[in-house]
N, C-alpha and C. Protein backbone atom coordinates (compact mmCIF):
# COMPACT_ATOMS: atom_id res chain seq x y z
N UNK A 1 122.37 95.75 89.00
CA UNK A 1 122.38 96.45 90.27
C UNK A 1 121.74 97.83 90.10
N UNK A 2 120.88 98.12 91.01
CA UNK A 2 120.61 99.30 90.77
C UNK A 2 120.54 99.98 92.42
N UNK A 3 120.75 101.10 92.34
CA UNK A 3 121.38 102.22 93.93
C UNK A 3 120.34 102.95 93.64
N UNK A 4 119.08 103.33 95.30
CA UNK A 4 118.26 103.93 95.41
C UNK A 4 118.12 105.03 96.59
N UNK A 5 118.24 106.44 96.42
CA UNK A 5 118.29 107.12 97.39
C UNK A 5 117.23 107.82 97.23
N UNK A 6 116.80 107.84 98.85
CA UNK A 6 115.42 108.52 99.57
C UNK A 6 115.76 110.13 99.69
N UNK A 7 115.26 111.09 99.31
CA UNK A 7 114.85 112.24 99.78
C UNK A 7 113.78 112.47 100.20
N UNK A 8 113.96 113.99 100.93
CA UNK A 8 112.40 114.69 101.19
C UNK A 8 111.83 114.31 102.61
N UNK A 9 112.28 113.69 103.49
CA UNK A 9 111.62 113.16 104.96
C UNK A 9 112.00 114.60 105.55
N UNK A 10 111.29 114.81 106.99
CA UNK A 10 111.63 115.80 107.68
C UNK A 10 110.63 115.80 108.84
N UNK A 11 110.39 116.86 109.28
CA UNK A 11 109.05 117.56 110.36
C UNK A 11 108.34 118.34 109.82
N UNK A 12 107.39 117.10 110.83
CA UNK A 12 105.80 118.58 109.69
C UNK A 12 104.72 117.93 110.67
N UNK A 13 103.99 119.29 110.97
CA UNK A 13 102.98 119.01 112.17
C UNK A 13 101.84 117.60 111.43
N UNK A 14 101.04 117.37 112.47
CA UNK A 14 99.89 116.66 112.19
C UNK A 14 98.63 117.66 111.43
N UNK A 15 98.50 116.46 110.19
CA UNK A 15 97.69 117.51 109.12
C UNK A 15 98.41 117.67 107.79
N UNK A 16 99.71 117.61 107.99
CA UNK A 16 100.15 118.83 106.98
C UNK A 16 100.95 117.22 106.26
N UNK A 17 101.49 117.79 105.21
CA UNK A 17 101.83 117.14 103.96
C UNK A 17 103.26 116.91 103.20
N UNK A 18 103.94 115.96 103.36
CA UNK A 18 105.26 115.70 102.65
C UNK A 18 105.56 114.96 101.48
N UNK A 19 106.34 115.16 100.67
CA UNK A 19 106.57 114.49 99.45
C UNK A 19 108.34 114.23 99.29
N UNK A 20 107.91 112.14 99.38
CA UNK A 20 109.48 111.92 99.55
C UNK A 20 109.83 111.39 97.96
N UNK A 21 110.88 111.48 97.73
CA UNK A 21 111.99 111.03 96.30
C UNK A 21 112.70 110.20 96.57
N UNK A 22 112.65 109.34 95.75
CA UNK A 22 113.72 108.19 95.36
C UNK A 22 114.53 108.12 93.71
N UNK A 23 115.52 108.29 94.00
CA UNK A 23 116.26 108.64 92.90
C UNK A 23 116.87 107.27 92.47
N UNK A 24 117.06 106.61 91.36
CA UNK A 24 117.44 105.52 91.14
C UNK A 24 118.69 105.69 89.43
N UNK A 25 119.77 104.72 90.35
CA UNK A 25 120.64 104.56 89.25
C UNK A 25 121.27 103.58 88.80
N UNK A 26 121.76 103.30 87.69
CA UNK A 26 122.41 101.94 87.59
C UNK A 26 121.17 101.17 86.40
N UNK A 27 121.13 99.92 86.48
CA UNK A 27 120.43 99.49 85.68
C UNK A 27 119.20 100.04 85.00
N UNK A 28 117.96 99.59 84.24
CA UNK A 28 117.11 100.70 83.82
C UNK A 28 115.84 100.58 84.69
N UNK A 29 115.44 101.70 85.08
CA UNK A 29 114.81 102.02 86.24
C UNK A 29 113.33 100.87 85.76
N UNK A 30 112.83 101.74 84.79
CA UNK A 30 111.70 101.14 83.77
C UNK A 30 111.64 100.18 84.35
N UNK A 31 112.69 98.68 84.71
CA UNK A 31 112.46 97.34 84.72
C UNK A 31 111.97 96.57 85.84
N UNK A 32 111.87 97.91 86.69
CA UNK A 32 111.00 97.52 88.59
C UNK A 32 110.01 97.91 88.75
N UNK A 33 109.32 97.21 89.04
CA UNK A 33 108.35 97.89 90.37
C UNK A 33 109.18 98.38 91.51
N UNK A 34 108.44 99.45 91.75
CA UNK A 34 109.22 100.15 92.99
C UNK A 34 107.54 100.04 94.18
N UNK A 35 108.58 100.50 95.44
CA UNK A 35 107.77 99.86 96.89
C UNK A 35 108.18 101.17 97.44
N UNK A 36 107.62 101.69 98.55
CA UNK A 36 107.91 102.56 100.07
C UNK A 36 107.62 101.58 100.91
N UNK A 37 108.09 101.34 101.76
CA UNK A 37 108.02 100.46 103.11
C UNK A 37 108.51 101.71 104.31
N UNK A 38 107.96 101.74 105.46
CA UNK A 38 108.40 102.32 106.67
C UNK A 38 108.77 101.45 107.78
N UNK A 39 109.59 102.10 108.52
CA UNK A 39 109.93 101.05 110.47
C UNK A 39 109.77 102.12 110.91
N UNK A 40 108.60 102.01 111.39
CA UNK A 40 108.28 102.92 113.00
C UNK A 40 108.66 102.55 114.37
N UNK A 41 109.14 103.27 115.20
CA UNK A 41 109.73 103.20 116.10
C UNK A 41 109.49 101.52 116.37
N UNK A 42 110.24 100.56 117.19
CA UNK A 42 109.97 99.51 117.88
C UNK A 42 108.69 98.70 116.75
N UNK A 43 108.80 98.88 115.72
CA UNK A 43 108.20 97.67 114.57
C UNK A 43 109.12 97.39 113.76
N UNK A 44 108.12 95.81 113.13
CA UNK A 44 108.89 95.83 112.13
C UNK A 44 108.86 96.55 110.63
N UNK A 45 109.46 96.28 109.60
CA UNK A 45 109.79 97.23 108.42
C UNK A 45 108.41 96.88 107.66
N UNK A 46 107.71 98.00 107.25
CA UNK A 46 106.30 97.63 107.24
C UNK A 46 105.99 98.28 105.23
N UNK A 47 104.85 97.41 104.63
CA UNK A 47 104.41 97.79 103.63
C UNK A 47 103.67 99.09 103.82
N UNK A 48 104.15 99.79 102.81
CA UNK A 48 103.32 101.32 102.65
C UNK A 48 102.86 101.64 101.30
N UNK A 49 102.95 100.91 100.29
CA UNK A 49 102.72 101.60 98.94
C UNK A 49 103.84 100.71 97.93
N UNK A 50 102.87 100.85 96.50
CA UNK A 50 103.80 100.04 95.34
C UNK A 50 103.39 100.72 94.06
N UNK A 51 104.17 100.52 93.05
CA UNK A 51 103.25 100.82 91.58
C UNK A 51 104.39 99.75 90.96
N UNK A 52 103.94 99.59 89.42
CA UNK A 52 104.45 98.75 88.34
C UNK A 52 105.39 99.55 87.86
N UNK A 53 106.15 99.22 86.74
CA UNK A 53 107.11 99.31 85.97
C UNK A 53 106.50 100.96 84.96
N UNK A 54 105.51 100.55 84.72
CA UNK A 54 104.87 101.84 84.09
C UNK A 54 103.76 102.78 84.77
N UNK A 55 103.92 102.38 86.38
CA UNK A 55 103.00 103.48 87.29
C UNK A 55 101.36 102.83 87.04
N UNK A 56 100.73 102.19 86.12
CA UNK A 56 99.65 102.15 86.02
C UNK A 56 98.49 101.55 86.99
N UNK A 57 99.92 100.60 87.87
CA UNK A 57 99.26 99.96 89.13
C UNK A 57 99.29 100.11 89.99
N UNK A 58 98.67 100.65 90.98
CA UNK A 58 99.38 100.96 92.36
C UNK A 58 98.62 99.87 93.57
N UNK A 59 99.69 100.18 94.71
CA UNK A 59 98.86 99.07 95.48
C UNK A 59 99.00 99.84 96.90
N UNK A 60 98.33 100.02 97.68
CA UNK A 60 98.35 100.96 99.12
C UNK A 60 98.15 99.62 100.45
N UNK A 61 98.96 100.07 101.10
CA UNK A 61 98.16 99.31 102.65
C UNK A 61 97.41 100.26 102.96
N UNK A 62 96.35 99.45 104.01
CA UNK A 62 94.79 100.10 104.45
C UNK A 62 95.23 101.48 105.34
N UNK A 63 96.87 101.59 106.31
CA UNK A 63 96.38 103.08 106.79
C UNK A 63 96.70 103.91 106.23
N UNK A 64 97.42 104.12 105.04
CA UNK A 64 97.96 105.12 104.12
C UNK A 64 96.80 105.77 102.83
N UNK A 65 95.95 104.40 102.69
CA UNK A 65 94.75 104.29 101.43
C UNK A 65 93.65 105.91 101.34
N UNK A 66 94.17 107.30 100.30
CA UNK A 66 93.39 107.70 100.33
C UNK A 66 94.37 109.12 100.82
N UNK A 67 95.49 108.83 101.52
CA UNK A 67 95.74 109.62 102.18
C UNK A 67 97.52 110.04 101.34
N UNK A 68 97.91 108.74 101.07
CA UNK A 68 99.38 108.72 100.23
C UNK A 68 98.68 108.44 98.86
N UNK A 69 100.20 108.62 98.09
CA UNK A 69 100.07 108.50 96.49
C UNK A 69 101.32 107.88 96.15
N UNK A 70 101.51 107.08 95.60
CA UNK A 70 102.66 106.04 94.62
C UNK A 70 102.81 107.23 93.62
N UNK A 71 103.79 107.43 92.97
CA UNK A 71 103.90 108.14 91.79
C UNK A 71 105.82 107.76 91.06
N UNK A 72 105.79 107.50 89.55
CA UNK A 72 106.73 107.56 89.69
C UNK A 72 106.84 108.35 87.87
N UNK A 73 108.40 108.56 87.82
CA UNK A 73 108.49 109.41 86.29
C UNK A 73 110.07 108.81 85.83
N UNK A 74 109.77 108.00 85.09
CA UNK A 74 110.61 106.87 84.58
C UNK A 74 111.64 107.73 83.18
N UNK A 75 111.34 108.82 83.39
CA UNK A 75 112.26 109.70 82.41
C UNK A 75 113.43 110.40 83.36
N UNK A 76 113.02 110.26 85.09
CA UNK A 76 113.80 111.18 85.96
C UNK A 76 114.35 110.07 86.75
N UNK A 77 114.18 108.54 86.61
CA UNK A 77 114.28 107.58 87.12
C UNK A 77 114.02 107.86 88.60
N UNK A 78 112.80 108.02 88.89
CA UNK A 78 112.32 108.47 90.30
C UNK A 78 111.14 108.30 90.63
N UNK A 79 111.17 107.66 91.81
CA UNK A 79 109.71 107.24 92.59
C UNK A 79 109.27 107.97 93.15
N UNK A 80 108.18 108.79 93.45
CA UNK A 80 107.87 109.64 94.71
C UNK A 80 107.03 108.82 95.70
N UNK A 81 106.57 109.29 96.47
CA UNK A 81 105.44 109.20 97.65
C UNK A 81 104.88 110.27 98.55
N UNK A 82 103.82 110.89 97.86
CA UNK A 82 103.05 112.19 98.41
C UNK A 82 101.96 111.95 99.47
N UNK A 83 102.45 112.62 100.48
CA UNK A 83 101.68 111.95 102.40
C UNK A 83 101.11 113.36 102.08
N UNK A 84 100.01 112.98 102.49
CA UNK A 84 98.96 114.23 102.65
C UNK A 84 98.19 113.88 104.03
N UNK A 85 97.50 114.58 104.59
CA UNK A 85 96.84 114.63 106.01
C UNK A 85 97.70 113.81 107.27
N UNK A 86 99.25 114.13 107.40
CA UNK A 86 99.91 113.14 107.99
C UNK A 86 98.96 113.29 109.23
N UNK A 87 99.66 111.90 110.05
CA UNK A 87 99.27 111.78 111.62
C UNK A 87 100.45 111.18 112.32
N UNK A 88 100.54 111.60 113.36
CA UNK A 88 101.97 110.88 114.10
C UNK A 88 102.42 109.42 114.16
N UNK A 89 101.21 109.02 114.08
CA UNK A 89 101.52 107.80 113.17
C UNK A 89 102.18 107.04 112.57
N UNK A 90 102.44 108.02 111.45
CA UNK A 90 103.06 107.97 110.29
C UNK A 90 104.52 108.27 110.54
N UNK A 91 104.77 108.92 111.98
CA UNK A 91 106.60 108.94 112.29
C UNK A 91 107.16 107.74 111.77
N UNK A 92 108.15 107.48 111.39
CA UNK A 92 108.79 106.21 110.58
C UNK A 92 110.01 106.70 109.83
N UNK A 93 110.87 105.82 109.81
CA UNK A 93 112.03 105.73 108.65
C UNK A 93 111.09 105.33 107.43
N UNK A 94 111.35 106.00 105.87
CA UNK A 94 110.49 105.37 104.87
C UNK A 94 111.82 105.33 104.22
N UNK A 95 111.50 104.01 103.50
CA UNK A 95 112.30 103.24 102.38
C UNK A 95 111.87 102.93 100.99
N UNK A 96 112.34 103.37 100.42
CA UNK A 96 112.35 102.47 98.57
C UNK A 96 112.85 101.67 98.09
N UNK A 97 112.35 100.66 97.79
CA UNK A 97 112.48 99.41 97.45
C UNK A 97 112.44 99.35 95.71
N UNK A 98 112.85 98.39 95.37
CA UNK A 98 113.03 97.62 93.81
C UNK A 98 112.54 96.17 93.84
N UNK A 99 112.03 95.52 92.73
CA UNK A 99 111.35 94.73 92.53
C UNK A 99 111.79 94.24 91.03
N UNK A 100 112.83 93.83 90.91
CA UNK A 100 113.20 93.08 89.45
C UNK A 100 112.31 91.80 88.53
N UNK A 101 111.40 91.09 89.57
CA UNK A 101 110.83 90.32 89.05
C UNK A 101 109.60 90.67 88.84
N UNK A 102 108.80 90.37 87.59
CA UNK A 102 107.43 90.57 87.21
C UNK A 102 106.15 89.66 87.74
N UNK A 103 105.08 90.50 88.69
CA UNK A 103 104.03 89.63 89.09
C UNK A 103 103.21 90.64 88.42
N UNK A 104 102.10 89.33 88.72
CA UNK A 104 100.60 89.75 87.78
C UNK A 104 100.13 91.30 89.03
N UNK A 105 100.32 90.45 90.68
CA UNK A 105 100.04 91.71 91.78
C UNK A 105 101.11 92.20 92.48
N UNK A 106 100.96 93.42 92.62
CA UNK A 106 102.36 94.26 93.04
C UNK A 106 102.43 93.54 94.60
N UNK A 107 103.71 93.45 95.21
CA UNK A 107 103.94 92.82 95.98
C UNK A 107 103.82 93.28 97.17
N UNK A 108 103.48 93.50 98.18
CA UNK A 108 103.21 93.86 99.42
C UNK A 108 104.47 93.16 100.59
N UNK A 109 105.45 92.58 100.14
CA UNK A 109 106.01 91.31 100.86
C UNK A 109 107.63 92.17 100.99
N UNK A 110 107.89 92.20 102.25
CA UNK A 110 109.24 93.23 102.06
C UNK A 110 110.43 91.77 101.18
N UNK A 111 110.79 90.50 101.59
CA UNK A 111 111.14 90.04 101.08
C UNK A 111 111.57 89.74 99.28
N UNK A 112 110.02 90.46 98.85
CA UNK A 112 110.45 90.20 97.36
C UNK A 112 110.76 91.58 96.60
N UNK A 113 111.62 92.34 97.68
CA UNK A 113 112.29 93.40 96.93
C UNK A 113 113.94 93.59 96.94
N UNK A 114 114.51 93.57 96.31
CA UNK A 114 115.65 93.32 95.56
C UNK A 114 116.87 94.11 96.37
N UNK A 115 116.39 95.77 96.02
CA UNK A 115 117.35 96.94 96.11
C UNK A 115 116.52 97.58 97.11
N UNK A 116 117.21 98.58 97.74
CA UNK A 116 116.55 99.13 98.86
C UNK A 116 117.71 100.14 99.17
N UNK A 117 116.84 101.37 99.31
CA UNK A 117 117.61 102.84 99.82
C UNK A 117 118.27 102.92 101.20
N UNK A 118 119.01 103.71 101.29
CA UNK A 118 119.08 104.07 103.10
C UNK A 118 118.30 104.46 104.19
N UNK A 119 117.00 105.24 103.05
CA UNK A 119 116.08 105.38 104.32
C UNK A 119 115.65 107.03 104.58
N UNK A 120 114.54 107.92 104.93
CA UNK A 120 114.59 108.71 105.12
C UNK A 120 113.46 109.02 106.08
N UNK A 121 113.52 109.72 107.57
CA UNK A 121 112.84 109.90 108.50
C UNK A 121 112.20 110.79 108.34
N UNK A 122 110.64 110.61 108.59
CA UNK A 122 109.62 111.72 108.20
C UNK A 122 109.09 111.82 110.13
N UNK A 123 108.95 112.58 110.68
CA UNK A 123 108.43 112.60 111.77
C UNK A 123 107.33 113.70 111.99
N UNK A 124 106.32 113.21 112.64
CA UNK A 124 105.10 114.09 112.77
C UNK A 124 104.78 114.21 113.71
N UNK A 125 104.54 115.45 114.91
CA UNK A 125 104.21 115.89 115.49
C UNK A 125 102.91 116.28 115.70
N UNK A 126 102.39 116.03 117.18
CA UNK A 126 100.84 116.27 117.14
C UNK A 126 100.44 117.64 117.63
């Protein structure tokens, strides 16, 4: 079992830049891939970003690509996700996800993630 909590969501105009945390405890972090997924208002819970067990892989959906960053530091057992040039858009609950099982491609599929945080609301204003 492993317990994952989201920091860092808030308000921040259009343009400007947030960096959320996922803190992870319990089993050894090392052994997931970790995910961000968001639910924006009236959708469903949507892929936003992945990396491997050792960060070396990352995987982006197309509206985040360029603009977010996967990052994680497996000594602080913690995932980040750094939003740069937000757009209102991007208003959403964001989530961190776990991934106990090993694929060759990081998973994009909310289903094949394990553990999952409470959630933290980033909202952007235009």
């Amino acid at each position: 079992q492993v317990q994952l909590v989201e920091s860092g969501g808030g308000l921040v105009q259009a343009g400007g830049s947030l960096r959320l945390s996922c803190a992870a405890s319990g089993r050894t972090f090392s052994s997931y891939d970790m995910g961000w997924f968001r639910q924006r208002p009236g959708k469903e819970r949507e892929f936003v970003a992945a990396c491997s067990r050792s960060g070396g892989r990352t995987s982006y959906a197309d509206s985040v690509e360029g603009r977010f960053t996967i990052s994680r530091d497996n000594a602080k057992n913690t995932v980040y996700l750094q939003m740069n040039s937000l757009e209102p858009e991007d208003t959403a609950v964001y989530y961190c996800a776990g991934s106990g099982i090993y694929r060759l491609r990081l998973s994009v599929v909310r289903n094949d993630y394990d553990y999952w945080g409470q959630g933290t609301q980033v909202t952007v204003s235009s």
